[in-house]
C-alpha atoms as a PDB file:
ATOM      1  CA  UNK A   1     100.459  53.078 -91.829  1.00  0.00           C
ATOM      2  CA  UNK A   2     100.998  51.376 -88.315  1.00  0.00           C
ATOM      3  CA  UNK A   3      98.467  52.416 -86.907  1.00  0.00           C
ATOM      4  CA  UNK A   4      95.103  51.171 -85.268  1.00  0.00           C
ATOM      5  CA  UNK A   5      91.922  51.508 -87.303  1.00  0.00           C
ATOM      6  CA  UNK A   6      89.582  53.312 -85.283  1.00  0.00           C
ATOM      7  CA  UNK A   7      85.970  53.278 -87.390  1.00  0.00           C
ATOM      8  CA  UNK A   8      83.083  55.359 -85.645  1.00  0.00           C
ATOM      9  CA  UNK A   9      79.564  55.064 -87.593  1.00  0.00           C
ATOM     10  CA  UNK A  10      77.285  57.924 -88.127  1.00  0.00           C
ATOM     11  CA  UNK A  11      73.692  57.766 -87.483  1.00  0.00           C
ATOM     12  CA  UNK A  12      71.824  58.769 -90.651  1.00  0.00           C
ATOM     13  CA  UNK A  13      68.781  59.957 -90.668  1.00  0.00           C
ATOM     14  CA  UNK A  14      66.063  59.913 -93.821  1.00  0.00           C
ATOM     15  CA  UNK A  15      63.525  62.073 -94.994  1.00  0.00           C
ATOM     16  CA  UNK A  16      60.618  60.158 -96.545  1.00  0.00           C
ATOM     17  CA  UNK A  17      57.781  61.828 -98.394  1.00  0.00           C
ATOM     18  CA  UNK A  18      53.970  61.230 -98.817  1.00  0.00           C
ATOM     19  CA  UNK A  19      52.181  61.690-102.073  1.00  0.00           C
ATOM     20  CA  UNK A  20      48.672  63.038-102.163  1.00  0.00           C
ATOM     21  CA  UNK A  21      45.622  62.559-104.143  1.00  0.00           C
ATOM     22  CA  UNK A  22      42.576  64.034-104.801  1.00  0.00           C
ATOM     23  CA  UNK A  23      39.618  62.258-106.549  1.00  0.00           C
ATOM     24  CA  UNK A  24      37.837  63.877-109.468  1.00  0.00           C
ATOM     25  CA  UNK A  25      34.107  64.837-109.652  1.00  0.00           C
ATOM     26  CA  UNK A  26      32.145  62.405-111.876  1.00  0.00           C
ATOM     27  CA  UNK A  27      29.517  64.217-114.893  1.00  0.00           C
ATOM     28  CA  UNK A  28      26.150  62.424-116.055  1.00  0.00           C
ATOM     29  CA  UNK A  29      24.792  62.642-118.947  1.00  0.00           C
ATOM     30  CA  UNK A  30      21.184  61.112-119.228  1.00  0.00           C
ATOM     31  CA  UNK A  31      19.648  63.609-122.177  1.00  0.00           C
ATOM     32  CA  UNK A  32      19.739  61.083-124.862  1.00  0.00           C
ATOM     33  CA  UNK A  33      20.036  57.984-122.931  1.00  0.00           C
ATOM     34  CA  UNK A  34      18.412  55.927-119.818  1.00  0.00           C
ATOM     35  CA  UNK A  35      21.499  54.844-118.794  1.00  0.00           C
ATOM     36  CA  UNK A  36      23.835  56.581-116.664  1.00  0.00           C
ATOM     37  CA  UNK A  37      27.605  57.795-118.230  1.00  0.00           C
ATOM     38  CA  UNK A  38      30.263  55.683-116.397  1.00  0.00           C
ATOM     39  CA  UNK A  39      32.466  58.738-114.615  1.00  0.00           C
ATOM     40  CA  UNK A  40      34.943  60.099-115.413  1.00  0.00           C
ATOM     41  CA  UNK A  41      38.231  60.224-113.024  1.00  0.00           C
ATOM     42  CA  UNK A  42      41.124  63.245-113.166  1.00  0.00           C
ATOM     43  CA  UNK A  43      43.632  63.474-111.075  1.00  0.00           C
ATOM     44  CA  UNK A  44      43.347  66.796-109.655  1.00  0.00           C
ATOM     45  CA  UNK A  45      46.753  67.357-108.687  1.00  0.00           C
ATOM     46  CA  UNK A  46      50.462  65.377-109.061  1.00  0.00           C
ATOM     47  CA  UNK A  47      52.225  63.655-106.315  1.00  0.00           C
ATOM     48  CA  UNK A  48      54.284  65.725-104.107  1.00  0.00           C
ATOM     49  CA  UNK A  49      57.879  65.775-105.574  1.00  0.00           C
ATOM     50  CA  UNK A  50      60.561  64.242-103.206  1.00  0.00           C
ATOM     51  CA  UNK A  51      64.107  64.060-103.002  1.00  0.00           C
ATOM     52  CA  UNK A  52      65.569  60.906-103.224  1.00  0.00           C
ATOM     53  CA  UNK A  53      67.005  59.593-100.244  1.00  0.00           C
ATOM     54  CA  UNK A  54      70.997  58.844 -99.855  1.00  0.00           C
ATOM     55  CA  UNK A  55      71.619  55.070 -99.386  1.00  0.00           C
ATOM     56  CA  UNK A  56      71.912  53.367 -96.286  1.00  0.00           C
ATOM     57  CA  UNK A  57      73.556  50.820 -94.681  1.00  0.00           C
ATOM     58  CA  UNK A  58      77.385  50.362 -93.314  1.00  0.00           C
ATOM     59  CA  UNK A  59      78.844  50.497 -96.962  1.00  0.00           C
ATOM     60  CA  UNK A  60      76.743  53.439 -97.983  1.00  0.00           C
ATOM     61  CA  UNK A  61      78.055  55.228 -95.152  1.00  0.00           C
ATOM     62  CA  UNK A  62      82.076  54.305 -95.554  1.00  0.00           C
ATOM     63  CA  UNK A  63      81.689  55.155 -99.283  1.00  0.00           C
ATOM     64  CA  UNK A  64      79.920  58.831 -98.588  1.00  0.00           C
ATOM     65  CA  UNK A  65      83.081  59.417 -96.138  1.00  0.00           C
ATOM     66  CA  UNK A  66      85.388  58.600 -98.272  1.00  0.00           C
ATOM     67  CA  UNK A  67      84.238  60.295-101.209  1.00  0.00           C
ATOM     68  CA  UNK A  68      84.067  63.474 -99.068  1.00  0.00           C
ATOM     69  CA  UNK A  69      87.440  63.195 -98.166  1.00  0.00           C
ATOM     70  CA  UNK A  70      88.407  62.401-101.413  1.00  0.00           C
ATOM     71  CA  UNK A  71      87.422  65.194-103.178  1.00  0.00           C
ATOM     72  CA  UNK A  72      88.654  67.568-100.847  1.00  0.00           C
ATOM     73  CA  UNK A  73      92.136  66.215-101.045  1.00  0.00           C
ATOM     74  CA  UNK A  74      92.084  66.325-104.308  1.00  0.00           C
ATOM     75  CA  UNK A  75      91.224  69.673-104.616  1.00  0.00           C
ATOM     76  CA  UNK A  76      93.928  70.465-101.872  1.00  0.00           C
ATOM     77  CA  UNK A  77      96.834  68.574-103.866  1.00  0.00           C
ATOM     78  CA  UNK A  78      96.006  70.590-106.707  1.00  0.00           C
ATOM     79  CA  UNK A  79      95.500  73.963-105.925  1.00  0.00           C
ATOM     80  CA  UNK A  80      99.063  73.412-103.259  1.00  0.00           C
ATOM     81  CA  UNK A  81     102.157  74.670-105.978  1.00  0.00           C
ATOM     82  CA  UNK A  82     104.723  72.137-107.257  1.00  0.00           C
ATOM     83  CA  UNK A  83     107.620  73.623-104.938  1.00  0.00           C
ATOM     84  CA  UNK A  84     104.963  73.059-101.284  1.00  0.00           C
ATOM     85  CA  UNK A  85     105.322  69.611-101.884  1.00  0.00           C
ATOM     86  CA  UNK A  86     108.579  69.255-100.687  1.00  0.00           C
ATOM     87  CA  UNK A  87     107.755  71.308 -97.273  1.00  0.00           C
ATOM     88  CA  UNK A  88     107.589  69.611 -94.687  1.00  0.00           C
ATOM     89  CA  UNK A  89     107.187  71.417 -90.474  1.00  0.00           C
ATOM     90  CA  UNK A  90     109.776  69.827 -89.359  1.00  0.00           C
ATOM     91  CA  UNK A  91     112.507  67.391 -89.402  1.00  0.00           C
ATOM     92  CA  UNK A  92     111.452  63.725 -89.231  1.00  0.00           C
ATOM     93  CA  UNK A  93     107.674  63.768 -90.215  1.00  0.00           C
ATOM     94  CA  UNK A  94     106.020  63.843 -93.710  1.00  0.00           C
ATOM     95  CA  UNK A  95     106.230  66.545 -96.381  1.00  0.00           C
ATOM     96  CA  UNK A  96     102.922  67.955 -97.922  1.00  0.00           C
ATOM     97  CA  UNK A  97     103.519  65.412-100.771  1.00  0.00           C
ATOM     98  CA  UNK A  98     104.151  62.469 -98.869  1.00  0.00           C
ATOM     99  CA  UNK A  99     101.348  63.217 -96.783  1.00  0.00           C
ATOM    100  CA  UNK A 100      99.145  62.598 -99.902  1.00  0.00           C
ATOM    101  CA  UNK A 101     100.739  59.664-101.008  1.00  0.00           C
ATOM    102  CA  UNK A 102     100.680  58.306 -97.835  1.00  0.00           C
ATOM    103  CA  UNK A 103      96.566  58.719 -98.166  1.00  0.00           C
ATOM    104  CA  UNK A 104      97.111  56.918-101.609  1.00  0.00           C
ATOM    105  CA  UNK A 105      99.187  54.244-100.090  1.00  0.00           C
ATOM    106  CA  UNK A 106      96.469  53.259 -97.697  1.00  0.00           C
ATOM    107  CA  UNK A 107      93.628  53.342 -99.984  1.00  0.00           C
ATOM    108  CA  UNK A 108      95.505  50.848-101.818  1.00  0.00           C
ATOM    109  CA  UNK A 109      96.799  48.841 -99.108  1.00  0.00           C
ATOM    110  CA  UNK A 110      93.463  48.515 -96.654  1.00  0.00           C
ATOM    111  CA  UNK A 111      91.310  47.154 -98.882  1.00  0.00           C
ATOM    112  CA  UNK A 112      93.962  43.999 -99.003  1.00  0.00           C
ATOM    113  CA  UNK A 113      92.653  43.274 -95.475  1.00  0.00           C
ATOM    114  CA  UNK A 114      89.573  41.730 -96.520  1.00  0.00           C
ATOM    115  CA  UNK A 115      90.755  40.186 -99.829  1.00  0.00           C
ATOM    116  CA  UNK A 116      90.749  43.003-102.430  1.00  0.00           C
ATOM    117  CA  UNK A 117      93.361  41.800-105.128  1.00  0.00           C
ATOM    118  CA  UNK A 118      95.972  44.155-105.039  1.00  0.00           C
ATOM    119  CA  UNK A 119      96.263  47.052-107.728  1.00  0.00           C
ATOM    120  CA  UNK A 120      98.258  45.701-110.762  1.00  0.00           C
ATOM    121  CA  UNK A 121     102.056  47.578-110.883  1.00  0.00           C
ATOM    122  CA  UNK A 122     101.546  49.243-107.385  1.00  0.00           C
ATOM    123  CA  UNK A 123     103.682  48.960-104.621  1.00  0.00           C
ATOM    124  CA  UNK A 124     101.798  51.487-101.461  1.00  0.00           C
ATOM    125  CA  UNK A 125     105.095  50.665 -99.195  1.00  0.00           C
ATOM    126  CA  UNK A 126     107.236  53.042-101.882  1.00  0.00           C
ATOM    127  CA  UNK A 127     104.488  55.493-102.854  1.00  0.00           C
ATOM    128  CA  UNK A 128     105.942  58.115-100.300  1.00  0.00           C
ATOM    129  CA  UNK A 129     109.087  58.892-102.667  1.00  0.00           C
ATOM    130  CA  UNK A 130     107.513  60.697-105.258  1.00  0.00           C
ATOM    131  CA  UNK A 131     105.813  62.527-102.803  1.00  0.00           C
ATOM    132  CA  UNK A 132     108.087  65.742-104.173  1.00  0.00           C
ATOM    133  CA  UNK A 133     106.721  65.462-107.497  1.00  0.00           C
ATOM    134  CA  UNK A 134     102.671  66.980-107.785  1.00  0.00           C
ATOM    135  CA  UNK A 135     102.185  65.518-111.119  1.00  0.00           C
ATOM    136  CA  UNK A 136     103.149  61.996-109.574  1.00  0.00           C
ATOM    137  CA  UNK A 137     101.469  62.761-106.280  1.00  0.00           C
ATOM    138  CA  UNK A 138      98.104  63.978-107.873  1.00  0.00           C
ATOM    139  CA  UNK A 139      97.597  61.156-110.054  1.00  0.00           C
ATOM    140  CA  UNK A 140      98.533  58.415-107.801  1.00  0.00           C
ATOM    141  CA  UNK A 141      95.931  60.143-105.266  1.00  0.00           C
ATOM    142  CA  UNK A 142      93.022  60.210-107.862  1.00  0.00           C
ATOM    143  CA  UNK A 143      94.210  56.182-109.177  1.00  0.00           C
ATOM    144  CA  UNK A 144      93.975  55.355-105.226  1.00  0.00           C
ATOM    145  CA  UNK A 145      90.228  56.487-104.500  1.00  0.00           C
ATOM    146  CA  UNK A 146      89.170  54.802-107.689  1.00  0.00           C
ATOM    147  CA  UNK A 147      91.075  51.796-106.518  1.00  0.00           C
ATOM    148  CA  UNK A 148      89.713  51.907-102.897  1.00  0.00           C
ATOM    149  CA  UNK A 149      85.690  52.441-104.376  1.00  0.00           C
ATOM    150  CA  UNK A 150      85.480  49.651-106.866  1.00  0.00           C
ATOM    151  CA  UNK A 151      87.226  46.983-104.052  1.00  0.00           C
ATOM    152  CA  UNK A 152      84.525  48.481-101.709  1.00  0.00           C
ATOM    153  CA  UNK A 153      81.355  48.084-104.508  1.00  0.00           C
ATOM    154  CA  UNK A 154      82.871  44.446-104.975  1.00  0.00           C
ATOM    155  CA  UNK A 155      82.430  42.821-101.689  1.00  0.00           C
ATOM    156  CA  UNK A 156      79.342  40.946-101.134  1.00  0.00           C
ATOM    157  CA  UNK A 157      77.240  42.279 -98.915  1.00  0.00           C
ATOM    158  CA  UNK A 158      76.768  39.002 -96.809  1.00  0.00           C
ATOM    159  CA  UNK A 159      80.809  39.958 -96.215  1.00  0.00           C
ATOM    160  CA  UNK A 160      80.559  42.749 -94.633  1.00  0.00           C
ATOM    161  CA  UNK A 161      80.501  41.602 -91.303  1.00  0.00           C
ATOM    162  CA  UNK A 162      83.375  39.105 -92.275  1.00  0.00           C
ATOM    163  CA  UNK A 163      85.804  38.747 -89.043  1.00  0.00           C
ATOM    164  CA  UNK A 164      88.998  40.084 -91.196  1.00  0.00           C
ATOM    165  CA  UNK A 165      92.427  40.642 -88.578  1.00  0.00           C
ATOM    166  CA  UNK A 166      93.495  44.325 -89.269  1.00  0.00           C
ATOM    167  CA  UNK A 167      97.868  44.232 -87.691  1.00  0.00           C
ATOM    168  CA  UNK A 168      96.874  41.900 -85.117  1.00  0.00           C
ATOM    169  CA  UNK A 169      93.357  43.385 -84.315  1.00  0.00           C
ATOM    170  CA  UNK A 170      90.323  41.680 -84.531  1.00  0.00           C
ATOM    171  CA  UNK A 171      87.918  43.331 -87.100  1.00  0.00           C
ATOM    172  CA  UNK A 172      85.262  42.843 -89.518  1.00  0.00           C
ATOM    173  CA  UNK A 173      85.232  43.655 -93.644  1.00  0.00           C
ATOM    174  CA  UNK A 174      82.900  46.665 -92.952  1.00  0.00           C
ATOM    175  CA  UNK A 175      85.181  48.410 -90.156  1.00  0.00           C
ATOM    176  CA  UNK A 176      87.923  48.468 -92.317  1.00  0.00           C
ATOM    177  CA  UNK A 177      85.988  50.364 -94.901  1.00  0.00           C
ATOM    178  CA  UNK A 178      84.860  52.939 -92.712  1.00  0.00           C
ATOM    179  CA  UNK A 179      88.468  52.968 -91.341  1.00  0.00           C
ATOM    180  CA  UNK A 180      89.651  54.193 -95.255  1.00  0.00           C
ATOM    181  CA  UNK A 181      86.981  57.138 -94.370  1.00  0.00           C
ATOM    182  CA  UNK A 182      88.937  58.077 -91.298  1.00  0.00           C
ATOM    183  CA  UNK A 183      91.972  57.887 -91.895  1.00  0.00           C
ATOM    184  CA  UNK A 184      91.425  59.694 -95.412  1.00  0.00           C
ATOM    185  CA  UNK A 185      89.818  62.652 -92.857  1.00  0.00           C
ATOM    186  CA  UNK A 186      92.441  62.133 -90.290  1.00  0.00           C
ATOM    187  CA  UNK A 187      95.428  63.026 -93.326  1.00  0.00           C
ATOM    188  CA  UNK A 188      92.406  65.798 -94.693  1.00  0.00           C
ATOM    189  CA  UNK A 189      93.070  67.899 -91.637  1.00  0.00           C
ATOM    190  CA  UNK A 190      97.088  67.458 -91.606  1.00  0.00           C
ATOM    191  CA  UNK A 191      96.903  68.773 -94.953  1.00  0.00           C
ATOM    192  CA  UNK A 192      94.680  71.805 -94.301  1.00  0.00           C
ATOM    193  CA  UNK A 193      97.078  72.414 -91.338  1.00  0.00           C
ATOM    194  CA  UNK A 194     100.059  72.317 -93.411  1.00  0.00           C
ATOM    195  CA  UNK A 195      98.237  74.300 -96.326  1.00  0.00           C
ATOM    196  CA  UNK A 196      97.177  76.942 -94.288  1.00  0.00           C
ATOM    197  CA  UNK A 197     101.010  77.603 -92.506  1.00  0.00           C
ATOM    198  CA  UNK A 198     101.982  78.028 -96.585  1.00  0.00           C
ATOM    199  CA  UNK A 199      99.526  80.673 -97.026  1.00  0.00           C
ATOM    200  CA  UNK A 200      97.162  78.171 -99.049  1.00  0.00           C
ATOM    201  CA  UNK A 201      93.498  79.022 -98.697  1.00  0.00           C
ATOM    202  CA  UNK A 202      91.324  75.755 -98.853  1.00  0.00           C
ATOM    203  CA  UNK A 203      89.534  75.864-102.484  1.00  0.00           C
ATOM    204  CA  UNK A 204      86.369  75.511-100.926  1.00  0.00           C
ATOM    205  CA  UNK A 205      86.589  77.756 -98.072  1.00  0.00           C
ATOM    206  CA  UNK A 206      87.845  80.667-100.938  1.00  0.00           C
ATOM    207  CA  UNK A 207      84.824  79.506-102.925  1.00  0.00           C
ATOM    208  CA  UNK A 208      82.996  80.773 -99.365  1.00  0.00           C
ATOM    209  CA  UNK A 209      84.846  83.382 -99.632  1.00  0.00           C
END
C-alpha cells in the first residue's frame, strides 16, 4: 500500500459517423385539377447505423481501466482452487490470496484520498488475513470494485482536478482514480505470474484457446 501512485492517461481516440440522405422525386397530378399536387417527400434510404462512442474524459478513462482489471481478477480469483490461495513464491511476500485482498484493500482505501466516506464495517489495513480463505477473498474483491465505482460516479466533476495529497505527494482527485486502474493492473500481472507457476491457465486466454 506504500507506495507512490503513478497514473499515466491514455489517448482515446473516437469514431464518429455521418448519416446520409437522399431526397425523394416529387409526382403531379394535374388531370382533374389546375392546380399543381404539393409533392410528395420519401426518404429513400435510413441513416447510416453507428456505434456509439465510449465516453470520454479523465473519469471515463480511470473507470474503463478499472473495470478491465476488475473483471479479469475476478475471473482469476475464481477459477485459482481454494488450496492456491495459500501459495505464496517465497518467504516474505504475499500469497495468491493476499495478493487479491491487497487489490480489495486499496480499492477501498484510495478513494478516502479525495473524501469518499469510508465503506461501512471495513477495515482495508486487515483485509490481507483472510487472504487463505477464496470464499472470503472473492467476495471482498467483488464488494471492493463496487465500492471503488460508485465513490468514483459520486465526485463532482468540477472535483476532479481537486489538489488532494496522496502519502505526502501532491495530487489531484482525478490522478488518484486512474491510480486505482494501475495499481489494480499492476496486482493483475502478479497474479497471472503466480497463476501461471501453479499450472493455472488465464480463463480468458483458455477461452482463446
Amino acid at each position: 500500500m506504500r507506495r507512490t501512485l503513478v497514473a499515466t492517461v491514455a489517448a482515446t481516440l473516437l469514431l464518429a459517423g455521418l448519416a446520409s440522405w437522399q431526397a425523394a422525386a416529387a409526382q403531379h397530378d394535374t388531370m382533374h385539377s389546375p392546380a399543381a399536387a404539393a409533392p410528395a417527400k420519401t426518404s429513400a434510404t435510413a441513416p447510416a447505423a453507428t456505434a456509439a462512442a465510449p465516453p470520454t474524459g479523465l473519469r471515463a478513462l480511470a473507470s474503463r481501466q478499472i473495470v478491465a482489471a476488475q473483471k479479469k481478477l475476478i475471473a482469476l480469483a475464481e477459477a485459482t482452487p481454494p488450496e492456491k490461495y495459500a501459495w505464496r513464491p517465497a518467504d516474505g511476500v504475499r500469497s495468491v490470496g493476499e495478493v487479491y485482498m491487497h487489490v480489495a484493500g486499496a480499492n477501498y482505501f484510495l478513494p478516502t484520498f479525495w473524501g469518499a466516506k469510508p465503506a461501512a464495517g471495513v477495515d482495508p489495513r486487515t483485509l490481507e488475513k483472510d487472504g487463505g480463505d477464496k470464499a472470503k477473498t472473492v467476495a471482498a474483491l467483488k464488494q471492493s470494485f463496487d465500492y471503488a465505482q460508485q465513490a468514483i460516479d459520486a465526485v463532482p466533476d468540477a472535483d476532479l482536478a481537486k489538489a488532494v495529497q496522496v502519502f505526502g505527494r501532491a495530487s489531484t482527485t482525478g490522478e488518484v482514480m486512474l491510480g486505482l486502474g494501475v495499481h489494480a493492473h499492476e496486482h493483475l500481472g502478479q497474479s497471472i505470474a503466480y497463476a501461471r507457476m501453479n499450472g493455472i491457465v488465464p480463463p480468458w486466454s483458455a477461452a482463446g484457446q
